[in-house]
Protein backbone atom coordinates (compact mmCIF):
# COMPACT_ATOMS: atom_id res chain seq x y z
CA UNK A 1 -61.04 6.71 124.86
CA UNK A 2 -60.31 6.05 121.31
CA UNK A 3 -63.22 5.51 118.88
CA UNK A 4 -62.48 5.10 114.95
CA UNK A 5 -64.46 5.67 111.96
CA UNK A 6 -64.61 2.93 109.68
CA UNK A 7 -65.82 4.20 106.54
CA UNK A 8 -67.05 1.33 103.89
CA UNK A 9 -66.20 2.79 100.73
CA UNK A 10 -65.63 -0.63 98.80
CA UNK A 11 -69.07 -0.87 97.17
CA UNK A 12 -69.50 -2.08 93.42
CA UNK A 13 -72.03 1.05 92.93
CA UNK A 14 -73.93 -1.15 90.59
CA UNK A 15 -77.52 0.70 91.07
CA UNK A 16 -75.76 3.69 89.96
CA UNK A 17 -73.48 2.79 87.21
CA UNK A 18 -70.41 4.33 88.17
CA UNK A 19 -68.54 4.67 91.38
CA UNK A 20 -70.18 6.45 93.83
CA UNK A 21 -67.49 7.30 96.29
CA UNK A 22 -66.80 9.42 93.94
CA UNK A 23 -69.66 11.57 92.92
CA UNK A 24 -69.73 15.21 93.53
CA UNK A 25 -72.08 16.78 95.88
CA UNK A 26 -71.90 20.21 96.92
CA UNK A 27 -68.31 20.75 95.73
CA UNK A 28 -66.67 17.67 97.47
CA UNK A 29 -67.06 13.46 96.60
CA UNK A 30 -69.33 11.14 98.71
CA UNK A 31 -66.42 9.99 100.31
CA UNK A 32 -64.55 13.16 101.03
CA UNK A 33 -67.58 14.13 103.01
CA UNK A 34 -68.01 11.37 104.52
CA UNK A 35 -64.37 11.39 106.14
CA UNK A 36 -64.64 15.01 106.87
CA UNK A 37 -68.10 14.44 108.52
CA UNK A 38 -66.06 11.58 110.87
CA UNK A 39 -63.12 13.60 111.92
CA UNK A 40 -65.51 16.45 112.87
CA UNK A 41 -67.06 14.00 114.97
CA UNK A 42 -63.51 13.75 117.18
CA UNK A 43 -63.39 10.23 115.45
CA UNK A 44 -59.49 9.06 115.05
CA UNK A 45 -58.64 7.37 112.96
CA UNK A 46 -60.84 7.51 110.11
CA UNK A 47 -60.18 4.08 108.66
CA UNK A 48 -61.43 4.17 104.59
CA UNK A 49 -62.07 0.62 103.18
CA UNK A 50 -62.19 1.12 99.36
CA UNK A 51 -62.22 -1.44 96.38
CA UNK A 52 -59.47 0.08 94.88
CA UNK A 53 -56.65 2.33 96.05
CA UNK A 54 -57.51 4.92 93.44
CA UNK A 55 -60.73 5.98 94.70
CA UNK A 56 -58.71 7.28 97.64
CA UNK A 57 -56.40 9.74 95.50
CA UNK A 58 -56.53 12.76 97.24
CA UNK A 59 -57.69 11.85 100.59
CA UNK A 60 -56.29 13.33 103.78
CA UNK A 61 -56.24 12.28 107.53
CA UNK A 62 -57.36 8.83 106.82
CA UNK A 63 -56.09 5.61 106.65
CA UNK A 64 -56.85 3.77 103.44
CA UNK A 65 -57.03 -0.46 103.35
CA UNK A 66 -57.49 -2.04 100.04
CA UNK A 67 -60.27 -4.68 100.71
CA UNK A 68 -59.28 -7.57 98.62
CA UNK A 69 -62.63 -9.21 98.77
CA UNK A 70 -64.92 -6.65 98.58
CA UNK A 71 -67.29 -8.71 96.13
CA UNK A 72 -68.09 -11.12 98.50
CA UNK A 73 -70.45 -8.10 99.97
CA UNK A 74 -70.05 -5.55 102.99
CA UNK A 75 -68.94 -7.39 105.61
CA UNK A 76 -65.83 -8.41 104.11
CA UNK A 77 -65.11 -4.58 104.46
CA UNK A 78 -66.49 -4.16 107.98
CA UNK A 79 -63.86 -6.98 108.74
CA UNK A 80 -61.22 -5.52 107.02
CA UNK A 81 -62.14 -1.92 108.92
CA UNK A 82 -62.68 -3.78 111.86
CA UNK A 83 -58.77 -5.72 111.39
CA UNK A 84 -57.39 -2.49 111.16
CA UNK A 85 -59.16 -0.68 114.19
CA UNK A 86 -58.15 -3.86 116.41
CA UNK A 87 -54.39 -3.35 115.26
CA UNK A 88 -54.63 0.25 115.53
CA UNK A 89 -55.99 -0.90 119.82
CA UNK A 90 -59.05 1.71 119.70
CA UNK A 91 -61.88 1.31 122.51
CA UNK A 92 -64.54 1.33 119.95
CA UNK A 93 -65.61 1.98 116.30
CA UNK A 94 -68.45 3.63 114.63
CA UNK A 95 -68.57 2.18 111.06
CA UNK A 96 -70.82 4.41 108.49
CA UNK A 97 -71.07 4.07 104.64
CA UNK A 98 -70.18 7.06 102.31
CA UNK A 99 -73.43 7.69 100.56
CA UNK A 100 -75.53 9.22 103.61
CA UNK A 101 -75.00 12.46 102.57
CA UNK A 102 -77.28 14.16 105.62
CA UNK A 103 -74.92 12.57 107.63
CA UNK A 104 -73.93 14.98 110.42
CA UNK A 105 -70.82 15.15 113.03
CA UNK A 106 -73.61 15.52 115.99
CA UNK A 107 -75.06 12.34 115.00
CA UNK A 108 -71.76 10.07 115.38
CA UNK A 109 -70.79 11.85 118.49
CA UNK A 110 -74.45 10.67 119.73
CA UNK A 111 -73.53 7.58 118.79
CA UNK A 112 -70.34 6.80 120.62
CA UNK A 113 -71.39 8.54 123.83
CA UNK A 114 -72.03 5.80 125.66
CA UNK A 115 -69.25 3.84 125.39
CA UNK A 116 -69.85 0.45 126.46
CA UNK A 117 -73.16 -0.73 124.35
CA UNK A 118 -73.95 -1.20 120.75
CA UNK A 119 -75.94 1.94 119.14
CA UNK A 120 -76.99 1.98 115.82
CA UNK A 121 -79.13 4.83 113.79
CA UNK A 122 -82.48 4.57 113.60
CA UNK A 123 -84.29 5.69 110.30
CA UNK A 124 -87.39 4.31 108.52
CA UNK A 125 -88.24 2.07 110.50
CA UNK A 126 -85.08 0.27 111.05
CA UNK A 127 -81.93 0.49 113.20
CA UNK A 128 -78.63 0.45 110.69
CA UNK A 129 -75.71 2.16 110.17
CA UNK A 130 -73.83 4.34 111.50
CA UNK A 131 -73.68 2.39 114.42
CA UNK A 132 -71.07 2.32 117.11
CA UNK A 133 -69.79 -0.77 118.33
CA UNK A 134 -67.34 -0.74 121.58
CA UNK A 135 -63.99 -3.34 121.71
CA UNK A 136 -65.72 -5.83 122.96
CA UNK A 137 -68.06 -6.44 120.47
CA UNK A 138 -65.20 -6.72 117.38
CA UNK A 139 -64.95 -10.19 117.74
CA UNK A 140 -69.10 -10.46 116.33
CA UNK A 141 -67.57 -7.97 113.40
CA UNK A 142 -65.08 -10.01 112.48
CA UNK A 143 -66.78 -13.13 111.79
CA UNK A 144 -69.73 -11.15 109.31
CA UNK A 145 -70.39 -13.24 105.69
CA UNK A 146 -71.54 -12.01 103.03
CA UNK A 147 -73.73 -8.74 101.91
CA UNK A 148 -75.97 -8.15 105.32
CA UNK A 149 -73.37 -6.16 107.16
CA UNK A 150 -73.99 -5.99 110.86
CA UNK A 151 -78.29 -6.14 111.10
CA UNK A 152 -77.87 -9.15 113.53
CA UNK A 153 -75.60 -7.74 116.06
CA UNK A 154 -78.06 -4.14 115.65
CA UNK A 155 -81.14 -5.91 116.54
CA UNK A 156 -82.38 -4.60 119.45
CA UNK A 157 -79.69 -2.44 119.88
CA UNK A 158 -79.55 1.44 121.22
CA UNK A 159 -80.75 3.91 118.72
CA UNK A 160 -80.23 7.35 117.83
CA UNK A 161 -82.91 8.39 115.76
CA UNK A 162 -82.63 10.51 112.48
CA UNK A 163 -84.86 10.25 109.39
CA UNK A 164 -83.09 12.22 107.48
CA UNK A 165 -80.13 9.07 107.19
CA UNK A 166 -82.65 7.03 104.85
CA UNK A 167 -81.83 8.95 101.95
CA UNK A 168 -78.22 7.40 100.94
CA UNK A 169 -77.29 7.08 97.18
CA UNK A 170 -77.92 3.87 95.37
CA UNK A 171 -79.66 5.61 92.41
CA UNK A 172 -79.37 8.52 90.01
CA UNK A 173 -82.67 10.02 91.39
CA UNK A 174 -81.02 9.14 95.06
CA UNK A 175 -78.58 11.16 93.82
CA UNK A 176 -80.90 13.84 92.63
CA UNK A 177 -82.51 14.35 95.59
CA UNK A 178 -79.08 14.72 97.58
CA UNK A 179 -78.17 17.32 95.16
CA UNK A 180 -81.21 19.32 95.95
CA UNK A 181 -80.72 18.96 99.40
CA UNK A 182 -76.96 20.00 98.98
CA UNK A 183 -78.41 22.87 96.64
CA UNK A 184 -80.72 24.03 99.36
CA UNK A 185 -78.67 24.86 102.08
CA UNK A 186 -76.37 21.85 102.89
């Protein structure tokens, strides 16, 4: 069974100022670790939805796609992820965003283990992303508006706990606290 990463990387960063697919934590970019993180995982492809091709420069053993809509909000990138996945005829996706840096490969394996339900990640309170979502749920992907990804199709779904996935980086003291955590034994 094929499951793919599809890694939403296509975010304005507008809480933080500047891109932050492309801030440096523990000698590698949000979104270089968040790649690496999914092909440790044994997910293939690892599908990268960016903004802009340029934030990509550099990345290996991914597949970039340039979402052209990205300011309508994420789930014009989930689609475009999603598109991709579908054409590429995987079993399954787990779609993550780059900026939960305690993200570990355990975690998405967890996720896509059963194969045939929806699991999400559950974290303060909530079940979000990363979440796996088998074939036959793409069709409830693909038809996602605007900036509230996938909550509706994770209510009530499977979850694989971890707390530690509520600290992503939307902030510069987000970001300090991921650098301490990097700093500390990452």
């Amino acid at each position: 069974m094929t499951v793919a990463a599809v890694v939403l990387a296509a975010g304005a960063s507008r809480r933080l100022g500047r891109p932050k697919q492309m801030v440096e934590i523990g000698g590698e970019t949000l979104l270089e670790r968040a790649v690496r993180v999914a092909a440790e995982a044994g997910l293939k492809p690892v599908i990268v939805v960016v903004r802009e091709e340029r934030v990509a420069d550099g990345l290996r053993d991914c597949e970039v796609v340039v979402n052209e809509f990205a300011d309508e909000g994420v789930a014009a990138s989930i689609r475009c992820g999603v598109a991709r996945a579908t054409d590429l005829g995987v079993a399954g996706v787990v779609v993550l965003a780059c900026d939960q840096v305690m993200l570990r490969a355990e975690h998405l394996r967890d996720l896509y283990s059963v194969s045939n339900q929806i699991t999400g990640s559950g974290y303060a309170g909530k079940v979000g992303i990363p979440a796996y979502f088998p074939e036959e749920e793409f069709a409830g992907l693909m038809v996602l508006r605007g900036d509230v990804g996938a909550r509706e199709l994770l209510r009530g779904a499977a979850a694989v706990v971890d707390e530690e996935l509520a600290l992503d980086v939307d902030t510069e003291a987000d970001l300090e606290r991921a650098r301490d955590w990097a700093d500390g034994g990452s």
